[in-house]
Protein backbone atom coordinates (compact mmCIF):
# COMPACT_ATOMS: atom_id res chain seq x y z
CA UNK A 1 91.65 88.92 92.28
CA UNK A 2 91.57 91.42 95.05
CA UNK A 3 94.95 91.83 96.60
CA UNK A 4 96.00 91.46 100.75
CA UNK A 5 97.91 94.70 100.23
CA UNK A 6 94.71 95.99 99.03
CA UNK A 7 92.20 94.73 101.69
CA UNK A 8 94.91 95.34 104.56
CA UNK A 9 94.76 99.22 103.24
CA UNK A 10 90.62 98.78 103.77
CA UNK A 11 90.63 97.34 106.59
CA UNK A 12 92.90 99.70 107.94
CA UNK A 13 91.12 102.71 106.83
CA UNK A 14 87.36 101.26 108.04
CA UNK A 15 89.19 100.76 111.51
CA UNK A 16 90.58 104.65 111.15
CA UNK A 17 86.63 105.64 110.76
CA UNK A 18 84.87 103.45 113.21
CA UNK A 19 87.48 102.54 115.49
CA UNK A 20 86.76 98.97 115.59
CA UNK A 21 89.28 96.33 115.06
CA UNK A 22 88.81 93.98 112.16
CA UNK A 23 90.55 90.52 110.79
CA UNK A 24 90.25 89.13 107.11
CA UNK A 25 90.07 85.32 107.22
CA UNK A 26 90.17 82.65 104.58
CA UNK A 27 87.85 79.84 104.85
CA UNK A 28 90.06 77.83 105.74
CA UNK A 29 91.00 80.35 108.87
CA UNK A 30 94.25 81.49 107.43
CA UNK A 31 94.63 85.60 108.32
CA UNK A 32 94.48 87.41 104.89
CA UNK A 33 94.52 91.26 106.65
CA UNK A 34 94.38 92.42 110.07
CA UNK A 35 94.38 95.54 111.87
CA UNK A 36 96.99 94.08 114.56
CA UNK A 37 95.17 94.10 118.13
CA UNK A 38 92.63 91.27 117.34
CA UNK A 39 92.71 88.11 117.83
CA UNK A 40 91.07 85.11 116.26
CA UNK A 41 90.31 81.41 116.57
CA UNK A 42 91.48 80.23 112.61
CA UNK A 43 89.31 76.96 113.58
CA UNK A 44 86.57 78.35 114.77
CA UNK A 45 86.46 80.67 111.46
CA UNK A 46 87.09 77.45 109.59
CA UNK A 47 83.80 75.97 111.50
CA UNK A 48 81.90 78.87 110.65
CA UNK A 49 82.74 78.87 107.36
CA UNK A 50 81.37 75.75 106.95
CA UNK A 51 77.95 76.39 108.76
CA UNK A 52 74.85 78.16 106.60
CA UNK A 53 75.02 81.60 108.96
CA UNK A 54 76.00 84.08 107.12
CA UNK A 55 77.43 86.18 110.36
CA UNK A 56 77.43 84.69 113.87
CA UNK A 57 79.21 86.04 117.26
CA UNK A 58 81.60 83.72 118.12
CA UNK A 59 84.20 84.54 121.50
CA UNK A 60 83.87 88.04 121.97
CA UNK A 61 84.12 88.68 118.20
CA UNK A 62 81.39 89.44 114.99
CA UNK A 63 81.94 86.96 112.35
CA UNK A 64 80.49 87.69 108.73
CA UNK A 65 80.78 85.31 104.96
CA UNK A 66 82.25 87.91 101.86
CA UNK A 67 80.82 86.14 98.96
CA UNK A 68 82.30 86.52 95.50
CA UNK A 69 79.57 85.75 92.73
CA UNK A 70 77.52 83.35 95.85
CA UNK A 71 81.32 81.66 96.40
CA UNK A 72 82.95 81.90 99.80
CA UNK A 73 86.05 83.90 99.75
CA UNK A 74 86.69 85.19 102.97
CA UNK A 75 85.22 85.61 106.44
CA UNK A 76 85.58 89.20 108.12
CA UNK A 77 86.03 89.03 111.96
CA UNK A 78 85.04 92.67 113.84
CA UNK A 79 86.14 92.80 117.01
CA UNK A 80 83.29 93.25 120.34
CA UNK A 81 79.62 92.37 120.48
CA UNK A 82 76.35 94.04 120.77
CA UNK A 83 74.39 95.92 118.41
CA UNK A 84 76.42 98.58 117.59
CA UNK A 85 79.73 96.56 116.46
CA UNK A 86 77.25 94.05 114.59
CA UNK A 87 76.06 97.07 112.40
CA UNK A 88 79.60 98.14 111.65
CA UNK A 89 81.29 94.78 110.99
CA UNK A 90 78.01 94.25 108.50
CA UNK A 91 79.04 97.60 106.77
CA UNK A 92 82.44 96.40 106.58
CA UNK A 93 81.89 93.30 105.14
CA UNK A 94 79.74 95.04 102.29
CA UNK A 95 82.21 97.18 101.63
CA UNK A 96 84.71 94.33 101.10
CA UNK A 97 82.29 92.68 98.67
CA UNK A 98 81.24 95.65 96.69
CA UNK A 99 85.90 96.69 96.48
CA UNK A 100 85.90 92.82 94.97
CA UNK A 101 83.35 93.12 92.48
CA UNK A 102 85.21 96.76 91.37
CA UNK A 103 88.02 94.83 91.07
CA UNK A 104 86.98 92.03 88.97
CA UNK A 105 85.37 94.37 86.45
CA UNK A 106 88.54 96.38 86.42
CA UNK A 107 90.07 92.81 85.58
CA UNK A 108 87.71 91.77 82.69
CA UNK A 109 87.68 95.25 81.23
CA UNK A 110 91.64 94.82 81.30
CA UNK A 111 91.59 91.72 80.23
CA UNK A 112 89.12 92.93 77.30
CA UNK A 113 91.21 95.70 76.01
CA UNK A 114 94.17 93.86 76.07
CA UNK A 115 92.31 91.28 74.05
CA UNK A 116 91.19 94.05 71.86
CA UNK A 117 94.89 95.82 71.09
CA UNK A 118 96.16 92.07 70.37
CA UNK A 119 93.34 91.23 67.65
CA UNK A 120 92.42 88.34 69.59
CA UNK A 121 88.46 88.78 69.43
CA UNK A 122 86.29 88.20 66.85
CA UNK A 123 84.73 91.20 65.33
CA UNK A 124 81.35 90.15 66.66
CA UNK A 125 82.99 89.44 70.12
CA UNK A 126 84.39 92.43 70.70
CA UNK A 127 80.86 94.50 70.47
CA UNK A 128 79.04 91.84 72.82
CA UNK A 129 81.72 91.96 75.30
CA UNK A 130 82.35 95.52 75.46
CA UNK A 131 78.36 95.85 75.63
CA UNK A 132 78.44 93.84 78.50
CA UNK A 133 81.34 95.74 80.18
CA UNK A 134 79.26 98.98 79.13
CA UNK A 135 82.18 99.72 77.42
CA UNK A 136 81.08 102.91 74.78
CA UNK A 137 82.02 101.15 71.16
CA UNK A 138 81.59 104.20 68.90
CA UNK A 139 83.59 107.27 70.65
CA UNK A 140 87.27 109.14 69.22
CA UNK A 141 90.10 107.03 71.06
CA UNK A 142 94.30 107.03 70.69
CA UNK A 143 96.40 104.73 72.17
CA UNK A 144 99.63 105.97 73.67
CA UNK A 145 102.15 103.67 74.58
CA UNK A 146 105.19 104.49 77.61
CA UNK A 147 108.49 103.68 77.75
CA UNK A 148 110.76 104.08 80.52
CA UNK A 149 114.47 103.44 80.92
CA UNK A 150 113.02 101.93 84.65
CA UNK A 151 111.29 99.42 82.60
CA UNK A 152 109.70 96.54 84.99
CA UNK A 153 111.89 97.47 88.09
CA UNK A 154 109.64 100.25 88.44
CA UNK A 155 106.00 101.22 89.31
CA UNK A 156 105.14 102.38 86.10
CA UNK A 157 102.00 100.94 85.80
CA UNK A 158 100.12 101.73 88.92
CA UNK A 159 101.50 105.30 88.53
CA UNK A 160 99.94 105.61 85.45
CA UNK A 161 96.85 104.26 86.56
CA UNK A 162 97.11 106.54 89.54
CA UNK A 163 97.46 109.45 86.85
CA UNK A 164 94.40 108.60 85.13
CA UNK A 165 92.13 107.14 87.99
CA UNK A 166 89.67 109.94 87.70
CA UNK A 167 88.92 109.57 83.55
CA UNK A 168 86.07 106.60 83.56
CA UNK A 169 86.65 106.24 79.93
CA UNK A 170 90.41 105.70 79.39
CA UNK A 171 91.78 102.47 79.94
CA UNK A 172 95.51 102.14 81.39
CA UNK A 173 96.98 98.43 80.19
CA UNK A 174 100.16 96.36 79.88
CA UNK A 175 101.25 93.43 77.74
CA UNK A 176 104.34 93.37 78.14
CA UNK A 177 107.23 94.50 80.93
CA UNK A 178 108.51 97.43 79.32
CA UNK A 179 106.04 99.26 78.28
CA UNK A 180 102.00 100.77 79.57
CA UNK A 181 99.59 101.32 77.43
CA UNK A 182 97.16 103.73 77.26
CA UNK A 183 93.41 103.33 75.36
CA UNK A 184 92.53 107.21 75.78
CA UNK A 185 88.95 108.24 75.32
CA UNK A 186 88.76 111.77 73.25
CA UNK A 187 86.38 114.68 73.41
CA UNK A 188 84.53 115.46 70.09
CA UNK A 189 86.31 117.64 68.06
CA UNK A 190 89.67 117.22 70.12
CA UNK A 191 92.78 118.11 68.02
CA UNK A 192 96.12 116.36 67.45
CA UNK A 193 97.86 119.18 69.15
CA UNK A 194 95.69 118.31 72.19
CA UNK A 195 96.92 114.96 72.55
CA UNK A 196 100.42 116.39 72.20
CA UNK A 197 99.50 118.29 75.10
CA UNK A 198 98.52 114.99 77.11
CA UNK A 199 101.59 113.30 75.93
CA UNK A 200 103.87 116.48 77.38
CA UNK A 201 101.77 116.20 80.34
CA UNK A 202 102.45 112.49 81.03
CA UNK A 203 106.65 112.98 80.52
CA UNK A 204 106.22 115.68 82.88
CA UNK A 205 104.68 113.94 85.25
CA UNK A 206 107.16 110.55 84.92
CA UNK A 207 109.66 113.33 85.34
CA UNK A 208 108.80 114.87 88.52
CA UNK A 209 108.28 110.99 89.41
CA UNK A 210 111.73 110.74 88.74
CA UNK A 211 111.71 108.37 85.56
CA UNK A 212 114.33 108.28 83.29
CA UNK A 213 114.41 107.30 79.79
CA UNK A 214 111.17 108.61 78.33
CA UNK A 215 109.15 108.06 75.27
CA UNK A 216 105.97 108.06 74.46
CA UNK A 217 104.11 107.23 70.97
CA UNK A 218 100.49 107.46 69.85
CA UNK A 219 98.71 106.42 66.64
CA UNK A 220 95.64 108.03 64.90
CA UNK A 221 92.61 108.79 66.37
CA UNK A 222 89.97 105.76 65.78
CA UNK A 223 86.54 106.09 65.39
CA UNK A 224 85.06 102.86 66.24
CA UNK A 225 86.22 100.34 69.32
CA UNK A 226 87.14 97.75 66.13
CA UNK A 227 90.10 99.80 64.88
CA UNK A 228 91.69 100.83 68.77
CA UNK A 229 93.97 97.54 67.46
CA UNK A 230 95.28 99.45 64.40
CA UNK A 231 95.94 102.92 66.99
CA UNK A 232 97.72 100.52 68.78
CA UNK A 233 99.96 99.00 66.28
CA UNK A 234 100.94 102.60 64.85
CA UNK A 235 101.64 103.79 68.42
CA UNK A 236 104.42 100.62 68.61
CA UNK A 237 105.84 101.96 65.13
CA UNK A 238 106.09 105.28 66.47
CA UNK A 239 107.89 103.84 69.41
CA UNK A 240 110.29 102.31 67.05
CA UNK A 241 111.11 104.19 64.27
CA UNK A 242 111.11 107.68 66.43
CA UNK A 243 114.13 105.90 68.19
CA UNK A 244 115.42 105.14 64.81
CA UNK A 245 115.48 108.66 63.02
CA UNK A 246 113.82 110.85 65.51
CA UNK A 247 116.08 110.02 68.49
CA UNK A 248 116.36 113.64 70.23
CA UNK A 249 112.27 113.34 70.55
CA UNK A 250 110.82 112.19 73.50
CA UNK A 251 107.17 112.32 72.28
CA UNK A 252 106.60 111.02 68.66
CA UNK A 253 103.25 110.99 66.58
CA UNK A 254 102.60 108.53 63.84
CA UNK A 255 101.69 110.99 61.45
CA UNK A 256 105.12 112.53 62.38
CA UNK A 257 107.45 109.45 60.84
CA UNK A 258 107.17 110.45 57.02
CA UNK A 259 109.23 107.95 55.09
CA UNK A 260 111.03 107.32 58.29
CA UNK A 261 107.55 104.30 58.58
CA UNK A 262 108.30 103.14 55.39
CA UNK A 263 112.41 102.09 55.46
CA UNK A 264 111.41 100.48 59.01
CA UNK A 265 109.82 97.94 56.73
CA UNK A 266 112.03 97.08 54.48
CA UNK A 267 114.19 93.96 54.77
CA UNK A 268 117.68 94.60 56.01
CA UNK A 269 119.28 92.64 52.46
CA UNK A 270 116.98 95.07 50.31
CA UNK A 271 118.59 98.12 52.60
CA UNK A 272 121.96 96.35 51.50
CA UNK A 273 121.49 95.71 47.93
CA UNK A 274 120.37 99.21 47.74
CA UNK A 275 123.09 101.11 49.79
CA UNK A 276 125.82 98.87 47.53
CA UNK A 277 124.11 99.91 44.24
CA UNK A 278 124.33 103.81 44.95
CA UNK A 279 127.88 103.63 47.02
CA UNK A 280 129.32 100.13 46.22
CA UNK A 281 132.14 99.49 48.81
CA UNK A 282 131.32 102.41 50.51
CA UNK A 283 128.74 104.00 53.26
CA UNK A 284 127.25 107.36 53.28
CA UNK A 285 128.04 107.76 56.84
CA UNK A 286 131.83 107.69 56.27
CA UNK A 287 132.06 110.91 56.08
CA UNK A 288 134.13 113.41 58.58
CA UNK A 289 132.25 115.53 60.99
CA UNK A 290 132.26 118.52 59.04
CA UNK A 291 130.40 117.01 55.56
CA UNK A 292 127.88 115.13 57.55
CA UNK A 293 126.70 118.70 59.18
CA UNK A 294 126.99 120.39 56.11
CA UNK A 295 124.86 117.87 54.33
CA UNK A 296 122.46 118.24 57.71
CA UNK A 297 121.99 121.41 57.11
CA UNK A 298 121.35 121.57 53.79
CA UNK A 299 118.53 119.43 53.73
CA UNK A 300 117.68 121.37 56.62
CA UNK A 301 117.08 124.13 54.42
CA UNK A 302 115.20 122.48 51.40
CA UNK A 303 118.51 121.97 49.42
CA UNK A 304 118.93 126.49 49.95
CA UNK A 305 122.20 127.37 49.40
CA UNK A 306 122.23 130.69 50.22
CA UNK A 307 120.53 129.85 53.39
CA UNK A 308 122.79 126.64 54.35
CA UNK A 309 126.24 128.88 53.90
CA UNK A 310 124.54 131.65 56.08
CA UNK A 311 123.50 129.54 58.93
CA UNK A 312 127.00 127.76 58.44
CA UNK A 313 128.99 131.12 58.79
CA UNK A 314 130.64 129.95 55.33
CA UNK A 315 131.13 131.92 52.16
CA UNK A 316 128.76 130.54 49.36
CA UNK A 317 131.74 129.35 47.51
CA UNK A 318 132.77 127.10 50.53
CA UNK A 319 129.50 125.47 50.43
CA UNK A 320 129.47 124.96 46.61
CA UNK A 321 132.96 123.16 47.21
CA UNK A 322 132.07 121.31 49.59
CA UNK A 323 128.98 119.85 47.76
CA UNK A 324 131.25 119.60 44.85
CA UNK A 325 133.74 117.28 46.68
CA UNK A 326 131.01 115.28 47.56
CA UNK A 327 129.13 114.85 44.03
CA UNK A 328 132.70 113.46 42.65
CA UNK A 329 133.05 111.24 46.07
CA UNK A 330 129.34 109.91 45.63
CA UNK A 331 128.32 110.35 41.79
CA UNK A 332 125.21 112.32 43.74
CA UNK A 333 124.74 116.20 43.52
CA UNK A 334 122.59 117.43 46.41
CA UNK A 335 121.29 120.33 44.50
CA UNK A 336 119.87 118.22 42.21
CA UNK A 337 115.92 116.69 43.94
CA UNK A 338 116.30 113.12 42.75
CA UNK A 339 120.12 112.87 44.07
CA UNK A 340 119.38 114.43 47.01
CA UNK A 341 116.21 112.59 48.13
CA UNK A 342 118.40 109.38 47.07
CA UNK A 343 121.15 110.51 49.35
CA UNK A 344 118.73 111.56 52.00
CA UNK A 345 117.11 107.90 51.71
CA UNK A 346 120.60 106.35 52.12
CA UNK A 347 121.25 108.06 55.15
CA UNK A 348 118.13 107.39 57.26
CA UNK A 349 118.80 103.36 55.31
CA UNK A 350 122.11 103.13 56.99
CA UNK A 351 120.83 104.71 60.40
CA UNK A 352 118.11 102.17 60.49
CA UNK A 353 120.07 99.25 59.07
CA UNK A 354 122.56 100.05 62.53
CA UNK A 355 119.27 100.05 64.87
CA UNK A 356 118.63 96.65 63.60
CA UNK A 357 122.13 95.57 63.59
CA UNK A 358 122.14 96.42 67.59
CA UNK A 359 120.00 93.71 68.89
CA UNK A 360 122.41 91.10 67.23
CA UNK A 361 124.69 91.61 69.36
C-alpha cells in the first residue's frame, strides 16, 4: 500500500507544477493528503463516492474516483472549476493511480524475492511468478547482506533503496530488523574483485551517511534465479563467521572464510571434546601477550622462521626458544605442519567457541 507520506509528497509537488490546490480523500471523506489552503466537504466526498461519476464538480471544487485494480481507494479533490482545472485535476488523479500500481509491483516483487531468499516457493512457483513480475530468471546475481551498528533505529533501508533506485535489475529487501539485503543483478563476465568494489562503495557511502558499525557479506555469484536462496544463505555465513575470525574486516566474501566456514558448524561439545583432548585442563589462549603474537606471526609467515624473528626484531635463537617453551607447554611443535595446523585449528575453535558463548549471556 501506497503511503500518506508518499501521496502528501505528490500532491505537493503536482501543486508546485500547476499551481492548483489539491486534497486526497478516503471514501469515506476522511483527508488522506492535502496541500493546506483547500477545503472540503468529507460528506459530500462520501456522497460522491458512492454515486457512479467517476469525477463531478461539487462547491467550487473538481472531484475525481482513484481506482486500485476497479476498487475505490480514494477520491482526489482539485481546487476551482472550468475547463482548465478539470484537465489538471484529471492528470493528477492519473498520476496517483499509475504511483499506486508502481507501488504494488514494487510490493509483490518484494514480497517475491523475499519469498525466494527464504526457500518458501516451489521450484515451479518461483519461474511462473517471476515470469509474471518480468523478473529475468537466468542472469549472474550475488546477494549482499548490511549490517549496521544503527540497526532498526535507523533508515537503513530506504537509504539503500535510495542508493540503488536507478539499477532496474537489483532488488533491495529486508527480513529482518537488523539487516538489508541486497539481490544484485551482474554484468556478464563481471569479476569478484568488482563486487568488492560495490561492497567498498556501499560502506563508503553508509559512512558519509554517518553509519556506524559496518559489515557487509556476499555469497557466490548464481547463475539461475533458483539458487539466489543458496547466495543468500552464504552471504549470512559470511556475516557470521567474518565477525568470528575475520573481525578487523568490514567487507567479507564467502570464498574468503577458508576453514573459518567449517568450525562455525561444528557443535560447541565437539569444539570441547576436541580442545580437552589436545590441551586437557588447559586453553590455547592462555597464553601472555608476547607468545600469542609470536605464534601470530609465525603462521603469518607460513611457519618461516627466519622471516618471523626478522619481522619480530628478535634473534633467531629467541624465536626457536620461544617455540621451544611452547612445544614442552603444549606437546605441539609449530614447525612441524600437522602440529601447527592442529594448533592453528584450536585457536580459531576457542575464538569461535567464545562468539557462541556471548549470546548466553
Amino acid at each position: 500500500m501506497i503511503s500518506n507520506q508518499t501521496l502528501q509528497s505528490t500532491i505537493e509537488g503536482l501543486k508546485a507544477i500547476a499551481r492548483v490546490e489539491f486534497c486526497i480523500m478516503d471514501t469515506e471523506g476522511k483527508e488522506v493528503a492535502s496541500t493546506g489552503n483547500i477545503s472540503v466537504n468529507g460528506g459530500a466526498v462520501a456522497e460522491f463516492a458512492k454515486s457512479p461519476a467517476d469525477s463531478q464538480e461539487i462547491q467550487g471544487c473538481q472531484y475525481f474516483k482513484i481506482y486500485d485494480e476497479q476498487q475505490l481507494e480514494y477520491v482526489m479533490v482539485t481546487a476551482g472549476t472550468g475547463e482548465d482545472v478539470y484537465t489538471i485535476g484529471k492528470m493528477a488523479a492519473f498520476q496517483v493511480q499509475n504511483l499506486m500500481v508502481a507501488y504494488k509491483e514494487r510490493f509483490d516483487k518484494d514480497n517475491f524475492i523475499k519469498n525466494l531468499l527464504l526457500d518458501n516457493l516451489l521450484l515451479i512457483d518461483i519461474y511462473s511468478r517471476a515470469k509474471k513480475l518480468h523478473i529475468q530468471t537466468d542472469v549472474n546475481r550475488v546477494v549482499m547482506i548490511v549490517e549496521t551498528e544503527n540497526g532498526k533505529d535507523s533508515n537503513i533501508l530506504e537509504m539503500m533503496r535510495s542508493y540503488y533506485s536507478n539499477n532496474s535489475g537489483d532488488f533491495v529487501t529486508a527480513v529482518d530488523e537488523n539487516n538489508v539485503i541486497i539481490v544484485k543483478d551482474l554484468s556478464e563476465g563481471e569479476s569478484m574483485k568488482e563486487i568488492e568494489k560495490t561492497a567498498a562503495g556501499i560502506e563508503k557511502f553508509l559512512q558519509k551517511e554517518h553509519m556506524s558499525g559496518i559489515h557487509i557479506a556476499y555469497g557466490t555469484v548464481v547463475k539461475e534465479i533458483k539458487e539466489v536462496s543458496r547466495s543468500y544463505k552464504e552471504a549470512k555465513m559470511a556475516l557470521d563467521v567474518g565477525k568470528i575470525f575475520f573481525d578487523e574486516k568490514n567487507v567479507i566474501a564467502y570464498s574468503e572464510l577458508g576453514i573459518g566456514r567449517l568450525i562455525y558448524q561444528l557443535p560447541i561439545p565437539l569444539c570441547k571434546m576436541f580442545i580437552r583432548e589436545i590441551f586437557g585442563d588447559k586453553s590455547p589462549d592462555d597464553f601472555d601477550e608476547e607468545t600469542l603474537v609470536t605464534i601470530n606471526k609465525f603462521f603469518e609467515n607460513s611457519l618461516n622462521v627466519s622471516e618471523t624473528s626478522r619481522q619480530l626484531f628478535i634473534h633467531r635463537n629467541t624465536l626457536v626458544y620461544r617455540l621451544d617453551k611452547l612445544q614442552k607447554r603444549t606437546g605441539l611443535d609449530l614447525r612441524v605442519f600437522e602440529d601447527a595446523i592442529t594448533f592453528r585449528i584450536a585457536l580459531m575453535v576457542v575464538k569461535y567457541m567464545k562468539y557462541m558463548e556471548s549470546f548466553e549471556y
